[in-house]
C-alpha atoms as a PDB file:
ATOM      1  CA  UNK A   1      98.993 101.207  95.842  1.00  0.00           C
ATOM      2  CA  UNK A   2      96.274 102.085  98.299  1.00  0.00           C
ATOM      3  CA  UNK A   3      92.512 103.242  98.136  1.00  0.00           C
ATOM      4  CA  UNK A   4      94.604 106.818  98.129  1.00  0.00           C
ATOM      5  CA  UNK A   5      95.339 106.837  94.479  1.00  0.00           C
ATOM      6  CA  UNK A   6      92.267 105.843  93.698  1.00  0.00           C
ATOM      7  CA  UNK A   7      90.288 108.741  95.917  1.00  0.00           C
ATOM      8  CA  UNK A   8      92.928 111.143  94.469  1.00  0.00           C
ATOM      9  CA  UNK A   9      92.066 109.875  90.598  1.00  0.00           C
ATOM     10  CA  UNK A  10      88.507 110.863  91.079  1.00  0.00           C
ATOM     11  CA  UNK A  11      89.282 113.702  92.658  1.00  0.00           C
ATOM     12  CA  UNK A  12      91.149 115.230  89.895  1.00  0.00           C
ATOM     13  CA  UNK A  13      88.591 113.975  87.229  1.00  0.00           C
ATOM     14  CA  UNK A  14      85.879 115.780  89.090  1.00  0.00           C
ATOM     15  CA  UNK A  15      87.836 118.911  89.616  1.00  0.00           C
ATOM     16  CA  UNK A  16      89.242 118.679  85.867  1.00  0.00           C
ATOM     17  CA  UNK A  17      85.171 119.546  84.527  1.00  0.00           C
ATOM     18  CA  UNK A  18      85.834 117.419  81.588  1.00  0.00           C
ATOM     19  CA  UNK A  19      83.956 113.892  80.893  1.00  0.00           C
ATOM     20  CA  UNK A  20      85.921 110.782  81.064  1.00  0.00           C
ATOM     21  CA  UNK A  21      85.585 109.605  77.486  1.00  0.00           C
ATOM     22  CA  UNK A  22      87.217 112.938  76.562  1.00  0.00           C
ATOM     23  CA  UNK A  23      89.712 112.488  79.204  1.00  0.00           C
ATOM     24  CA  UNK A  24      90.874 108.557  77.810  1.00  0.00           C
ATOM     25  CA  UNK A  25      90.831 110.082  74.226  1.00  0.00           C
ATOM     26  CA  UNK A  26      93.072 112.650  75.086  1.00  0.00           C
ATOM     27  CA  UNK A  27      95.176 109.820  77.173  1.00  0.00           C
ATOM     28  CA  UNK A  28      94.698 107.289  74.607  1.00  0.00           C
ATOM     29  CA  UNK A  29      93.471 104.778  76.877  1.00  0.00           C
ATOM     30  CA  UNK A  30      89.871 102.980  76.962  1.00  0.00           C
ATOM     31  CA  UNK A  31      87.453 103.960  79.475  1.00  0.00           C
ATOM     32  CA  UNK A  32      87.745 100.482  81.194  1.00  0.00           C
ATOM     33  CA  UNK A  33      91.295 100.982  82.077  1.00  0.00           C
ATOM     34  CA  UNK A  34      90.271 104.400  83.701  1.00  0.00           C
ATOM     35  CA  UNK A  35      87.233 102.757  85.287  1.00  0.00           C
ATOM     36  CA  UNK A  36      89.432  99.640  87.118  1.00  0.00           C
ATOM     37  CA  UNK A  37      91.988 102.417  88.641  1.00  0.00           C
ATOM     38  CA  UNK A  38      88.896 104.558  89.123  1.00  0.00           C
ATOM     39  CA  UNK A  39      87.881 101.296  91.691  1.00  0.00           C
ATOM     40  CA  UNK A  40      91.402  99.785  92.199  1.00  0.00           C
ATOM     41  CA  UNK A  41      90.388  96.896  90.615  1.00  0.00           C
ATOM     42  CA  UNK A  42      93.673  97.298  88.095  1.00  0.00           C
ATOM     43  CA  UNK A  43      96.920  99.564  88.973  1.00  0.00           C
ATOM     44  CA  UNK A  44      98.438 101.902  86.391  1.00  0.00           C
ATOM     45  CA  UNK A  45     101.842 100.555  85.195  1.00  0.00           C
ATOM     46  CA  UNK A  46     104.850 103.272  86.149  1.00  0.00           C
ATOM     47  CA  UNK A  47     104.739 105.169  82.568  1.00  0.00           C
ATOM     48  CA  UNK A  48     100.428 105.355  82.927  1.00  0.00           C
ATOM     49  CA  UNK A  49     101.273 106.852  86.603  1.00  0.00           C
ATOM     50  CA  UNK A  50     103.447 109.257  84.935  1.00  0.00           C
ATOM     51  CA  UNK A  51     101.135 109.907  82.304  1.00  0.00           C
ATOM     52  CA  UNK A  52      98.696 110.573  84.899  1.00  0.00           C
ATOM     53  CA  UNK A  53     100.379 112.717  86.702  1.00  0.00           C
ATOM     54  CA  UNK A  54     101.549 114.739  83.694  1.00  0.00           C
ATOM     55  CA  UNK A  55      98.038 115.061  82.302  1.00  0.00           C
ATOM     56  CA  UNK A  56      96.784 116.555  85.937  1.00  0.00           C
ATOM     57  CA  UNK A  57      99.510 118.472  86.845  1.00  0.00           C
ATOM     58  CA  UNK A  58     100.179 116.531  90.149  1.00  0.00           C
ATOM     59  CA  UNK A  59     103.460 114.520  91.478  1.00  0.00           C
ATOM     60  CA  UNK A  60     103.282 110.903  91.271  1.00  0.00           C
ATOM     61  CA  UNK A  61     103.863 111.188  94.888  1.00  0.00           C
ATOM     62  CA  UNK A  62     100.032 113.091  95.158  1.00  0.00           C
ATOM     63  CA  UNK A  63      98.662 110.453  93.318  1.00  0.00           C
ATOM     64  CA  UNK A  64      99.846 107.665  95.456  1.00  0.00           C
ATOM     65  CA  UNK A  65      99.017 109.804  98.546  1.00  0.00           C
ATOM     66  CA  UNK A  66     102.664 109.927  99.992  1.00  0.00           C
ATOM     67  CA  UNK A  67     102.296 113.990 100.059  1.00  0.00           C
ATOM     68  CA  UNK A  68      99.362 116.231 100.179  1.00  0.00           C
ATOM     69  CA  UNK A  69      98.274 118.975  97.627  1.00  0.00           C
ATOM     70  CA  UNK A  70     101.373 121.099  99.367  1.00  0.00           C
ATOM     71  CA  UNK A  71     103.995 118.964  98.995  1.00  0.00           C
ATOM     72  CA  UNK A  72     104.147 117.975 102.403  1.00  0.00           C
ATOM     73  CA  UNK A  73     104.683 114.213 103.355  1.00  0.00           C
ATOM     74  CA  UNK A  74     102.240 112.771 104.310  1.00  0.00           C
ATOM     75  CA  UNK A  75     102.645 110.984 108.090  1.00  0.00           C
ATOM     76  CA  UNK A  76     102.021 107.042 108.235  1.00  0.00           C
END
């Protein structure tokens, strides 16, 4: 996982308006384990990426940056 999911998770926090603590009660995770993807010290296991991407609304792809807000792929 790359700086990508990382940019992308803050992204969607910001742009969600809510606060973070009500974001990991809501997820049922601590706020530490959203603050080390937050700064890619940690990676979210396969089911917490799908968790994630569930609670935003977003493809697992958009979090991992392998296609942009349209779908498209993105180019390497």
């Amino acid at each position: 996982m790359t700086n990508q999911f990382a940019s992308r998770l803050k992204e969607l926090i910001e742009e969600s308006g809510k606060m973070q603590k009500d974001i990991c009660a809501e997820l049922h995770i601590s706020k530490q384990k959203l603050s080390k993807w937050k700064t890619c010290y940690n990676e979210p296991s396969l089911d917490e990426l799908c968790m994630l991407a569930l609670y935003f609304d977003v493809s697992a792809d958009y979090l991992l940056g392998i296609v942009d807000e349209t779908g498209v792929r993105v180019k390497e």
